[in-house]
Protein backbone atom coordinates (compact mmCIF):
# COMPACT_ATOMS: atom_id res chain seq x y z
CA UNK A 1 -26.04 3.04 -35.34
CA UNK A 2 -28.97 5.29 -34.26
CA UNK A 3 -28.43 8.53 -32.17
CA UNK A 4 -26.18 11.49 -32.46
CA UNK A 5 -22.17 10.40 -32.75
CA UNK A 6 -19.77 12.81 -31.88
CA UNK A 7 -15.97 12.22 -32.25
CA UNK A 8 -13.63 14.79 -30.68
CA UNK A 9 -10.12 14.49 -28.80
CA UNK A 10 -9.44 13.65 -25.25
CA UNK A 11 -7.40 16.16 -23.19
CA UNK A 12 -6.25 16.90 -19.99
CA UNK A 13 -9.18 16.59 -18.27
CA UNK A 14 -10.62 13.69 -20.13
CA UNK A 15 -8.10 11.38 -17.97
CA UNK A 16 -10.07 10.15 -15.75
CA UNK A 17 -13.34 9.14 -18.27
CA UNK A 18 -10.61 7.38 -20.41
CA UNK A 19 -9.31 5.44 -18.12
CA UNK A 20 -12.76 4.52 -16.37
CA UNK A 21 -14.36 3.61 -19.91
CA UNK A 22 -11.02 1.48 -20.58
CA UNK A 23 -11.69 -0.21 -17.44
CA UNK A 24 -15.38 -1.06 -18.16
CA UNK A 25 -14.59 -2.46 -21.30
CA UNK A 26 -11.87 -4.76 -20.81
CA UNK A 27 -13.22 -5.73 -17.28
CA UNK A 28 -14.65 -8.99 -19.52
CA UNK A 29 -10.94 -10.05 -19.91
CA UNK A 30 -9.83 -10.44 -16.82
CA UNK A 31 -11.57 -13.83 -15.86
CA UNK A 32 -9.91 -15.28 -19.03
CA UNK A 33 -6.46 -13.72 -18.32
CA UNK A 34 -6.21 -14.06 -14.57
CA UNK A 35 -5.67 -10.59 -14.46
CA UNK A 36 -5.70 -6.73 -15.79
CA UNK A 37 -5.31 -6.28 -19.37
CA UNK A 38 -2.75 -3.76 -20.25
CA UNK A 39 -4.93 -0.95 -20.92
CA UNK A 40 -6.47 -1.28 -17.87
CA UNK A 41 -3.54 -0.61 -16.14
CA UNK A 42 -1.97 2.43 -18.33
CA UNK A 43 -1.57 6.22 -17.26
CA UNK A 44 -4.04 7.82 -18.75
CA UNK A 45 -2.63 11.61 -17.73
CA UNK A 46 0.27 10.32 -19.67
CA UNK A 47 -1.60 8.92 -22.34
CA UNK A 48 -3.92 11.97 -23.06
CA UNK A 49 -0.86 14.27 -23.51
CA UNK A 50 1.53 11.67 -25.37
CA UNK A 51 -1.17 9.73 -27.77
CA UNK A 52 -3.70 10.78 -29.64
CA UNK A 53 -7.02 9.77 -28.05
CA UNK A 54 -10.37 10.04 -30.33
CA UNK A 55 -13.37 10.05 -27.93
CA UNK A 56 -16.62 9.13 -29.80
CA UNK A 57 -19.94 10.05 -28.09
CA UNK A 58 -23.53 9.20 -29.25
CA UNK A 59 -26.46 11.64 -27.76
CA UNK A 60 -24.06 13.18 -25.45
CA UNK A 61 -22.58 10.04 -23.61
CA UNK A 62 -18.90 8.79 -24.26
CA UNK A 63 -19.34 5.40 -25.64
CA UNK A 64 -16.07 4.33 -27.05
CA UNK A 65 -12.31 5.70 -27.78
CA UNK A 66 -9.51 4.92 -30.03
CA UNK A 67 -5.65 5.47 -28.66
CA UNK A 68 -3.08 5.80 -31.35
CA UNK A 69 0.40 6.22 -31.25
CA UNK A 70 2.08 7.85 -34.29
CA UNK A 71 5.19 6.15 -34.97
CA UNK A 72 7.83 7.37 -37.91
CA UNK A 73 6.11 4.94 -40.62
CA UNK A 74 2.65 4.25 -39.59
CA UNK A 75 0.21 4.42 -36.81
CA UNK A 76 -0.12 2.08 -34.15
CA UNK A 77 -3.44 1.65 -31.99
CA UNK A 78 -2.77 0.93 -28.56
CA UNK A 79 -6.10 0.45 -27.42
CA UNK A 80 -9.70 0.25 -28.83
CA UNK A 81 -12.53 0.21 -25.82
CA UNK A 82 -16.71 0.42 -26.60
CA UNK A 83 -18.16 0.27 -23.27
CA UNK A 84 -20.29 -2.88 -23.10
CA UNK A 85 -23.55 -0.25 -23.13
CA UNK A 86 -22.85 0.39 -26.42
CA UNK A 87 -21.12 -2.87 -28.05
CA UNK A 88 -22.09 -4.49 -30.93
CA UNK A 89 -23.77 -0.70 -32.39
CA UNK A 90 -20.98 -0.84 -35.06
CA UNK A 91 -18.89 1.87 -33.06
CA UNK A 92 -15.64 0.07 -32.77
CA UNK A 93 -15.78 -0.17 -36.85
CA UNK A 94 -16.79 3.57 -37.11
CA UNK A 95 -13.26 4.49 -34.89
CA UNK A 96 -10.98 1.96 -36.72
CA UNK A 97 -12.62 3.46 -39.62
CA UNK A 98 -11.74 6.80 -38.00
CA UNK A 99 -8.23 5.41 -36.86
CA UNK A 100 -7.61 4.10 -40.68
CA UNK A 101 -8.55 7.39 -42.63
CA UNK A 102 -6.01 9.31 -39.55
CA UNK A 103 -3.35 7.25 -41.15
CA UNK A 104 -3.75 8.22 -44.61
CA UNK A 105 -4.36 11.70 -44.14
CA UNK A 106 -0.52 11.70 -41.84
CA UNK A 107 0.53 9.74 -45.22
CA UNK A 108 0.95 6.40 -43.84
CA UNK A 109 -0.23 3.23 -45.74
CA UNK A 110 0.03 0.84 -43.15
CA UNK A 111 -1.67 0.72 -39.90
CA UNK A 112 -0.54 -1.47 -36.82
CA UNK A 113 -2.31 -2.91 -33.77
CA UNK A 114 -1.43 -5.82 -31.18
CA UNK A 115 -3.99 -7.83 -28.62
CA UNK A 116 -3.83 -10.85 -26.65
CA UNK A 117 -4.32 -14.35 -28.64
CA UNK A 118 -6.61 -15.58 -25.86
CA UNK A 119 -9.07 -12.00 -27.18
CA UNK A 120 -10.41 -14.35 -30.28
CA UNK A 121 -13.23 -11.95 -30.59
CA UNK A 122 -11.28 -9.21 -31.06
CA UNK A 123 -8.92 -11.20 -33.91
CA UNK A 124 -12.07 -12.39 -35.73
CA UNK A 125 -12.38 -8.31 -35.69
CA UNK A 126 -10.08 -7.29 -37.14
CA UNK A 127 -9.31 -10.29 -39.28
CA UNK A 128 -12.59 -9.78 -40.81
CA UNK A 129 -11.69 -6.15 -41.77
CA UNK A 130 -8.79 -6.62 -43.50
CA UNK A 131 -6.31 -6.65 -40.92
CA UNK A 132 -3.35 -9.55 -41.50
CA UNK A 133 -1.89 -11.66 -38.20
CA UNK A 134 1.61 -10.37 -38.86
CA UNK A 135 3.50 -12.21 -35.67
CA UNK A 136 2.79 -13.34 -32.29
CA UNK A 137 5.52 -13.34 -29.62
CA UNK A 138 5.41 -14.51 -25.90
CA UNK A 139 4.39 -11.27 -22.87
CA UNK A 140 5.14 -11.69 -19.33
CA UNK A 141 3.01 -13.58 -17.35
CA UNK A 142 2.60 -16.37 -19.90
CA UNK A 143 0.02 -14.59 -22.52
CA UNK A 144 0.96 -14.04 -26.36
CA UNK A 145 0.81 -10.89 -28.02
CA UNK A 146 -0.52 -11.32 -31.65
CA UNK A 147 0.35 -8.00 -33.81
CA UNK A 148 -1.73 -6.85 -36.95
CA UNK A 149 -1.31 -5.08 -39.55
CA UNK A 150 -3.51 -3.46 -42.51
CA UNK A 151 -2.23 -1.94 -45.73
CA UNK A 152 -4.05 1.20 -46.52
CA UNK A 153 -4.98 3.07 -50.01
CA UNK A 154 -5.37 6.81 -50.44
CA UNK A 155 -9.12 7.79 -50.44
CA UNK A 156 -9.88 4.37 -48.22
């Protein structure tokens, strides 16, 4: 990845650039789907005050985001978005890298995510590092949600 990364956390008034780099990213989805991915739909003034939201930037420009959602046991990412400007730069690695060493340091060993089966991409993804296909179970509107799951070492 060349340029200058910056990772810092959305607020309030990050909303909007959230949701409209959410929206770019998973725009690629909907022709498969037949419609909006969850994300695409969420409430991002919600989700910037309820979720922790790491924004990453390189040379200045938000590029990509990780949403988390500490639960009792682990952490759970709700939603992982590069904007297609920046794909394929290593990015999405650097914040589930980001997302993975958050875990630890809250002294959780296990991480969780969840996407649509149809996203093989983003399986291959994560499948490739280290994540585990733990279950898949039917969503409205005829997709199926396939949840993940990595164990986690301190100091990895």
């Amino acid at each position: 990845m060349s340029g200058r990364l910056e990772l810092r956390r959305a607020g309030a008034a990050d909303a909007a650039a959230v949701r409209d780099l959410t929206r770019e990213a998973y725009a690629k989805w909907v022709p498969l789907i037949g419609r909006e991915p969850k994300p695409m739909t969420a409430d991002y003034t919600k989700a910037v005050r309820r979720h922790v939201i790491d924004m990453i930037y390189v040379d200045g420009e938000l590029a990509g985001l990780i949403e988390i959602i500490p639960e009792s046991d682990h952490l759970l990412i709700e939603n992982l978005a590069v904007s297609p400007r920046f794909q394929a730069r290593g990015l999405g690695e650097h914040l589930l890298e980001h997302a993975e060493a958050l875990t630890v340091s809250r002294g959780h060993d296990v991480i969780r995510l969840y996407t649509n089966k149809l996203f093989e991409a983003n399986i291959a993804f994560y499948l490739k590092r280290g994540y585990r296909l733990d279950r898949e179970e039917p969503f409205p509107g005829g997709s199926i949600v396939v949840h993940m799951s990595k164990r986690l070492q301190p100091g990895s």
